[in-house]
PDB file of N, CA and C in Angstrom:
ATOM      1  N   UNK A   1      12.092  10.898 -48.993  1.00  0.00           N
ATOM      2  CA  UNK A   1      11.895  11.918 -50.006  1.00  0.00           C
ATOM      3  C   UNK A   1      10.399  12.120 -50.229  1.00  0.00           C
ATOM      4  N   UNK A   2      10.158  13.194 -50.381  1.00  0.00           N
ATOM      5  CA  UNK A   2       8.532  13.616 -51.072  1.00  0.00           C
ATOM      6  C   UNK A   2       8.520  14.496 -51.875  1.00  0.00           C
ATOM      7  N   UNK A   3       7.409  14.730 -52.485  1.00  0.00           N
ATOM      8  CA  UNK A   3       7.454  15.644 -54.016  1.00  0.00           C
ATOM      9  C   UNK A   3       5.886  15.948 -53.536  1.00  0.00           C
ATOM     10  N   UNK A   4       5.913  17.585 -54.444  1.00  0.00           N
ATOM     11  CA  UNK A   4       4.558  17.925 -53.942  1.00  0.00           C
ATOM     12  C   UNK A   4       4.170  18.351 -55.220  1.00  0.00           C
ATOM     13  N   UNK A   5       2.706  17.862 -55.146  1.00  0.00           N
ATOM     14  CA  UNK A   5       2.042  17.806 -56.894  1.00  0.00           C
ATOM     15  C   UNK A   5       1.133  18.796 -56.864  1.00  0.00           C
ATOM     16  N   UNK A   6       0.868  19.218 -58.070  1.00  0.00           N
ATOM     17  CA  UNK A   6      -0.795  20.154 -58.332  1.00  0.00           C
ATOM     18  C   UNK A   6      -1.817  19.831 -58.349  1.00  0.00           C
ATOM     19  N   UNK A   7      -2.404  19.977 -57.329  1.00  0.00           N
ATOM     20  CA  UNK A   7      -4.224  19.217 -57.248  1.00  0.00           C
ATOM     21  C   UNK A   7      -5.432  20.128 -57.418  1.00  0.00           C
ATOM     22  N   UNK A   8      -6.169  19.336 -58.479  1.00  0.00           N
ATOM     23  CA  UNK A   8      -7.266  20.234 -58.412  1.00  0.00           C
ATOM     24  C   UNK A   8      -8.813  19.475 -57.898  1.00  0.00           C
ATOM     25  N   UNK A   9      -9.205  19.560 -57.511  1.00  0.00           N
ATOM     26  CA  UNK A   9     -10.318  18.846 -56.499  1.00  0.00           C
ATOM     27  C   UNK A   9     -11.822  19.233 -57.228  1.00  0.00           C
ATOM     28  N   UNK A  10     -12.884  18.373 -57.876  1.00  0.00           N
ATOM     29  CA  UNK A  10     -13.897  19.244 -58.203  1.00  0.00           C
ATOM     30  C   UNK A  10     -15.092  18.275 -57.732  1.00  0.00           C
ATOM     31  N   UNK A  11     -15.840  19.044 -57.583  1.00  0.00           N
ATOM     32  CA  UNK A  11     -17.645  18.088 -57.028  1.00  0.00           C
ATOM     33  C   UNK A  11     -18.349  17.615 -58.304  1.00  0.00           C
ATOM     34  N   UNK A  12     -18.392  16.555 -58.266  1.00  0.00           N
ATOM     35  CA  UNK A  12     -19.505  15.362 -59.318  1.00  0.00           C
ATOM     36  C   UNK A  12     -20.236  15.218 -58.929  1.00  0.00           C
ATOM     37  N   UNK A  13     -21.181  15.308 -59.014  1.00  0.00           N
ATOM     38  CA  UNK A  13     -22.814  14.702 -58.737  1.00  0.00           C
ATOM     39  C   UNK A  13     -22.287  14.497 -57.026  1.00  0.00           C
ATOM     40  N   UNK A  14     -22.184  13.314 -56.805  1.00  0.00           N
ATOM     41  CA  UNK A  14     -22.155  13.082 -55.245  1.00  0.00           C
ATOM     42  C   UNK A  14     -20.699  12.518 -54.860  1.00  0.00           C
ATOM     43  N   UNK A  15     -19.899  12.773 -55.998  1.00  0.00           N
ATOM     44  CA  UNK A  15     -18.552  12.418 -55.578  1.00  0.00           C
ATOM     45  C   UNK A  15     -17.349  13.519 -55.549  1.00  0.00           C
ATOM     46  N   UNK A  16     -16.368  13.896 -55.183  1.00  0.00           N
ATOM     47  CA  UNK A  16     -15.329  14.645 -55.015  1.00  0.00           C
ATOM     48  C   UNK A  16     -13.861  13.968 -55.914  1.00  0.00           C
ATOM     49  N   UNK A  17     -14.071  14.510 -57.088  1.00  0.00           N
ATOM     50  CA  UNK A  17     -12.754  13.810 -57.561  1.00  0.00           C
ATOM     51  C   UNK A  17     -11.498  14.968 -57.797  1.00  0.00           C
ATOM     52  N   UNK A  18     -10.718  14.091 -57.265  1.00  0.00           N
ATOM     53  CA  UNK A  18      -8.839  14.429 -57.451  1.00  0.00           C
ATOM     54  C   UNK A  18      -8.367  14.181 -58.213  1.00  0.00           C
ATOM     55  N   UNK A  19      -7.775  15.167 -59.288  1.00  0.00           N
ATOM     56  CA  UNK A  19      -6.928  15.287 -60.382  1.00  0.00           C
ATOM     57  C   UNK A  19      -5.436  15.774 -59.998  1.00  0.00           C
ATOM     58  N   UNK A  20      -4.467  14.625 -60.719  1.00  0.00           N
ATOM     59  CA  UNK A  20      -3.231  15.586 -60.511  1.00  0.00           C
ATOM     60  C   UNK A  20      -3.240  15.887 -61.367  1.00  0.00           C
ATOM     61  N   UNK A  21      -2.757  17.294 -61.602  1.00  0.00           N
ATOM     62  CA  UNK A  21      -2.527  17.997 -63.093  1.00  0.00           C
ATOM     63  C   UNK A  21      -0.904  18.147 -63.447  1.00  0.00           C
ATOM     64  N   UNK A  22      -0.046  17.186 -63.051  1.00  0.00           N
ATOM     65  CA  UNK A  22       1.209  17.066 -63.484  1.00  0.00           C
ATOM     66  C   UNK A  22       1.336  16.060 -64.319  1.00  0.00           C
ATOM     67  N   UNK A  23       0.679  14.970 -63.727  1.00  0.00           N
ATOM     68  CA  UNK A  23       0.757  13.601 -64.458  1.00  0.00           C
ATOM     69  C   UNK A  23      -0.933  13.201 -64.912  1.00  0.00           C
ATOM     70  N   UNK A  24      -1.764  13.549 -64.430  1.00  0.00           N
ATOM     71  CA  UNK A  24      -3.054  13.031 -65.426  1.00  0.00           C
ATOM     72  C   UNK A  24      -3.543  11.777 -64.130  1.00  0.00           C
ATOM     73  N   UNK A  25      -2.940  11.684 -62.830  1.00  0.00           N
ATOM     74  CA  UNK A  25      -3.961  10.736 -62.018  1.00  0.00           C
ATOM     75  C   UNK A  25      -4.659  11.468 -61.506  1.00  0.00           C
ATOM     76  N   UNK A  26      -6.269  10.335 -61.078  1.00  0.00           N
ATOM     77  CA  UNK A  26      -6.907  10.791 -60.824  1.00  0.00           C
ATOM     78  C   UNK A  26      -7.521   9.490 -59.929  1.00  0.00           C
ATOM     79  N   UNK A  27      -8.132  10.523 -58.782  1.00  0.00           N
ATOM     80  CA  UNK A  27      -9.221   9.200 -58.092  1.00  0.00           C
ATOM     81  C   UNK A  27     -10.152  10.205 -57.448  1.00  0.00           C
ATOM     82  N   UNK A  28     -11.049   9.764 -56.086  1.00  0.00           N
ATOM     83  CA  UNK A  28     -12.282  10.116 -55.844  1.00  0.00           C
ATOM     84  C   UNK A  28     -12.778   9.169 -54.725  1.00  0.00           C
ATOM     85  N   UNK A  29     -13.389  10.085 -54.038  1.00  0.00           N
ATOM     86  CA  UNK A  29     -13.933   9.827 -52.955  1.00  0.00           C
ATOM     87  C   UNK A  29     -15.150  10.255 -52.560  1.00  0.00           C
ATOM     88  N   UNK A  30     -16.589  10.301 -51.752  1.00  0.00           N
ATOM     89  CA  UNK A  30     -17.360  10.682 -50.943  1.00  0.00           C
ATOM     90  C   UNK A  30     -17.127  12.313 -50.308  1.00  0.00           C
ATOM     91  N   UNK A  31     -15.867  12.382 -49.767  1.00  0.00           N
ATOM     92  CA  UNK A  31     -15.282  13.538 -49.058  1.00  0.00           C
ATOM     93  C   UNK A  31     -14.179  14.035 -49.874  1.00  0.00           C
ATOM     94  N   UNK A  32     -13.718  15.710 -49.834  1.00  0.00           N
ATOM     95  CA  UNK A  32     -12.496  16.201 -49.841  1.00  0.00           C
ATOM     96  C   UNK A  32     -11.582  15.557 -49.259  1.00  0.00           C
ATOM     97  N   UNK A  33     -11.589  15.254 -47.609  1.00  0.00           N
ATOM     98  CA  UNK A  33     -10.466  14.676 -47.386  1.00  0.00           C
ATOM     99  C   UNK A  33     -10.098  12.810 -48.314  1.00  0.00           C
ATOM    100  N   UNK A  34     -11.582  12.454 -48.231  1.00  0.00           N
ATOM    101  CA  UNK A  34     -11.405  11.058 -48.722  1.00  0.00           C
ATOM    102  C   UNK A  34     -10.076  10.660 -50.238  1.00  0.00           C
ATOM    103  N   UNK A  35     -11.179  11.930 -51.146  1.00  0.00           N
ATOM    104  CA  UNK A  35     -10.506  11.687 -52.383  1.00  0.00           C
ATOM    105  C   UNK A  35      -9.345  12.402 -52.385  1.00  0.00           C
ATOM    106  N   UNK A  36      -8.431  13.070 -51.542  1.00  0.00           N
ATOM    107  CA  UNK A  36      -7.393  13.099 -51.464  1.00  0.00           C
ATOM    108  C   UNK A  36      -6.426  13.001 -50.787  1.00  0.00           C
ATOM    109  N   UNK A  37      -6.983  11.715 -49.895  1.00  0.00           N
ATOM    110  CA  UNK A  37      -6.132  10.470 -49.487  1.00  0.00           C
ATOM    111  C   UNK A  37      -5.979   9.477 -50.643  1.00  0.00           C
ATOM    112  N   UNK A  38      -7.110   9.047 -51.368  1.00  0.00           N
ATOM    113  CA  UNK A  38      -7.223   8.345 -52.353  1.00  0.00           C
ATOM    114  C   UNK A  38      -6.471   8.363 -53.672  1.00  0.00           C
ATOM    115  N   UNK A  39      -6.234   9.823 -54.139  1.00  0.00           N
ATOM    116  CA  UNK A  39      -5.378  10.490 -54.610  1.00  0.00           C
ATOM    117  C   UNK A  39      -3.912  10.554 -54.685  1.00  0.00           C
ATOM    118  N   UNK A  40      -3.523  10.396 -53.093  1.00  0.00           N
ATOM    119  CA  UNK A  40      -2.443   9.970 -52.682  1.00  0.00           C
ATOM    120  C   UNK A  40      -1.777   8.750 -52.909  1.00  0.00           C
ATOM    121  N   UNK A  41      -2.778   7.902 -52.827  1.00  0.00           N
ATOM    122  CA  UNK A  41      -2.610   6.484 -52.567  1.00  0.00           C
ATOM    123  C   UNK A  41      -2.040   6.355 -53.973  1.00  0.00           C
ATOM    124  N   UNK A  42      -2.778   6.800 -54.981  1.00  0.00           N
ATOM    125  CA  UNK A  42      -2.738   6.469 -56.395  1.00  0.00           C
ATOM    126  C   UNK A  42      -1.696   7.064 -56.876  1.00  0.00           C
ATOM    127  N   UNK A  43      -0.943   7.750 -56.697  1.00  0.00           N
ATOM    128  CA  UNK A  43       0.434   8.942 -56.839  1.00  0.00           C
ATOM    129  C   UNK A  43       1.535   7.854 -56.220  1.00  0.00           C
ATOM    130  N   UNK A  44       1.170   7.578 -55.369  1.00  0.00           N
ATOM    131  CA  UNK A  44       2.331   6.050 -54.807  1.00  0.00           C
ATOM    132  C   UNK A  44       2.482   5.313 -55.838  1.00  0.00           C
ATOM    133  N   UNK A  45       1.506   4.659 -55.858  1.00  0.00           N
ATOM    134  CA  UNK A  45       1.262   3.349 -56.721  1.00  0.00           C
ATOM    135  C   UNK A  45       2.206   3.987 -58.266  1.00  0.00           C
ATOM    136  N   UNK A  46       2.098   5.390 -58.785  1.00  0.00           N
ATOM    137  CA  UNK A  46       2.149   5.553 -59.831  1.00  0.00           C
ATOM    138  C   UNK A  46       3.514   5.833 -59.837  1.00  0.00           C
ATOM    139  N   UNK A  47       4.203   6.265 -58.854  1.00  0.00           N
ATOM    140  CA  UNK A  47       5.281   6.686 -59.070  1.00  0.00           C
ATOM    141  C   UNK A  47       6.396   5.401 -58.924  1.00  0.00           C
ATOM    142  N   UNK A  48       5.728   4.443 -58.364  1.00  0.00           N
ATOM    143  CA  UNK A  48       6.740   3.390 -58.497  1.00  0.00           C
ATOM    144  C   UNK A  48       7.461   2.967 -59.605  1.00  0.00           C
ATOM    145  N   UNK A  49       6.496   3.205 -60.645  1.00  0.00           N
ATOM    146  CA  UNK A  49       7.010   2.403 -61.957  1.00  0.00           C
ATOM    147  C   UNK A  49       7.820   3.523 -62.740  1.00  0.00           C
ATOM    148  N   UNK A  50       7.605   4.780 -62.078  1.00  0.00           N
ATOM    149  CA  UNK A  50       8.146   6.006 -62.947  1.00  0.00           C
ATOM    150  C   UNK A  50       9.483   6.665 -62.095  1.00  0.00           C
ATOM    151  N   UNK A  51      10.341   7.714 -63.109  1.00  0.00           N
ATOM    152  CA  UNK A  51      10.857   8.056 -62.113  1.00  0.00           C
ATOM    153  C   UNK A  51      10.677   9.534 -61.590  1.00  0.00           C
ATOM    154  N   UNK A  52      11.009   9.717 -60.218  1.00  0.00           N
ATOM    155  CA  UNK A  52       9.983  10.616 -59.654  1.00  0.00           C
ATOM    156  C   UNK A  52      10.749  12.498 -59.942  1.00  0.00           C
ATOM    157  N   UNK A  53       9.644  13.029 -60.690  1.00  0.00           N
ATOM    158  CA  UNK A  53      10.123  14.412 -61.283  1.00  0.00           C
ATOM    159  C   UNK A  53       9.372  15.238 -60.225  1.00  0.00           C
ATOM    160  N   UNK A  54      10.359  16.371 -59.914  1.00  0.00           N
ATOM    161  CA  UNK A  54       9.427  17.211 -59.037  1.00  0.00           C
ATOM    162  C   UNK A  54       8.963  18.578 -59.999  1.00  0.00           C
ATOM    163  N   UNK A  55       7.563  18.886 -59.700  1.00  0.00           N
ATOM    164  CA  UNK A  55       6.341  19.489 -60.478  1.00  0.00           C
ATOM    165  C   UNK A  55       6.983  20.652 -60.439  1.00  0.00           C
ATOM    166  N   UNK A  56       6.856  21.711 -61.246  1.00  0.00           N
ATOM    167  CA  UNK A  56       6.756  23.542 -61.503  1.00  0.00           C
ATOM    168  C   UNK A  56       5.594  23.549 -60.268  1.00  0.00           C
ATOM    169  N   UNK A  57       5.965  24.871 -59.437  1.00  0.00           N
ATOM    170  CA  UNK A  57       4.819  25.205 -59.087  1.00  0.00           C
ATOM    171  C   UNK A  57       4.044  26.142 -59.663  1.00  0.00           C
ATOM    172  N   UNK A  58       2.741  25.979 -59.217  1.00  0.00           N
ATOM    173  CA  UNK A  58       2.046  26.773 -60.204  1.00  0.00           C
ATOM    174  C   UNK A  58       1.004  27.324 -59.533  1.00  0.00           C
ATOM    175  N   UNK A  59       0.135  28.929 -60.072  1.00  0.00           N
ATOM    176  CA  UNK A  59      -0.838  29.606 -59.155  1.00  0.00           C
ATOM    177  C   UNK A  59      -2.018  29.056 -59.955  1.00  0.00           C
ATOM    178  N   UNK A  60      -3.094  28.972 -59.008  1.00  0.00           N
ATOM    179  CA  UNK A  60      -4.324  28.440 -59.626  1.00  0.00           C
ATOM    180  C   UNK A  60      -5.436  29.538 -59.353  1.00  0.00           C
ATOM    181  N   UNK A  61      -6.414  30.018 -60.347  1.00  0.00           N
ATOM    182  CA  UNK A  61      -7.332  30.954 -59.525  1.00  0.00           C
ATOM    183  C   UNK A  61      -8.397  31.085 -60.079  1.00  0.00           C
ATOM    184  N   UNK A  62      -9.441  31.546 -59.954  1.00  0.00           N
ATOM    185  CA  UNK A  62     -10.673  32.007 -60.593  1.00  0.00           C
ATOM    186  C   UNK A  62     -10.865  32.776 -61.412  1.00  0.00           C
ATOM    187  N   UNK A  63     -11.584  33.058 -62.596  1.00  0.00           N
ATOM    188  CA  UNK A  63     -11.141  34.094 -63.581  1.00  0.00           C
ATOM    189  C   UNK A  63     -12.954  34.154 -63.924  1.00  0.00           C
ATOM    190  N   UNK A  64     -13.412  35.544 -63.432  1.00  0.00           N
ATOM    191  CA  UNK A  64     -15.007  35.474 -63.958  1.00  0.00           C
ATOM    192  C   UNK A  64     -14.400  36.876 -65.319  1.00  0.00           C
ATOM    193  N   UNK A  65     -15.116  35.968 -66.345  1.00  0.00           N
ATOM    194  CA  UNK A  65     -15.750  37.105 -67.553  1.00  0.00           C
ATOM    195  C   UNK A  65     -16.556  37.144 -67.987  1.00  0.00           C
ATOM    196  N   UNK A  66     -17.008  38.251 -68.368  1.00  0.00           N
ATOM    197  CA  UNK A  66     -18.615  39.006 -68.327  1.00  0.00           C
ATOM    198  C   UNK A  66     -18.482  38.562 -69.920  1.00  0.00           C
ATOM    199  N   UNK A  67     -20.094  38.592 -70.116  1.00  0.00           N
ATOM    200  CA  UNK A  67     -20.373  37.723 -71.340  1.00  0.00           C
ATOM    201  C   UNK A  67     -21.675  38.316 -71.511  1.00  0.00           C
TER     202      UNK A  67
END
């Protein structure tokens, strides 16, 4: 079985951190791909103790307003 989560990925200073925005984990890596392998890893770990709900999907996008 697999479940597919909402990730949002953002640049820190010199790190790349992974947020799931279903459940609130989060990890980080050097690289995009890194921190979301890392990400992954941590979604394992988390779902063991929980039981596993599959996410709404959801659209994510950019929104510029003039100011």
């Amino acid at each position: 079985m697999s479940i597919k989560y909402n990730v949002i990925i953002q640049k820190e200073e010199k790190w790349y951190v992974a947020k799931c925005i279903d459940n609130n984990v989060a990890s980080q890596g050097k690289t995009i791909e890194e921190a979301i392998n890392n990400l992954k890893e941590a979604l394992e770990l988390y779902i063991q103790n929980e039981e596993p709900v599959q996410p709404k999907e959801i659209f994510v996008t950019t929104l510029e307003v003039a100011i």
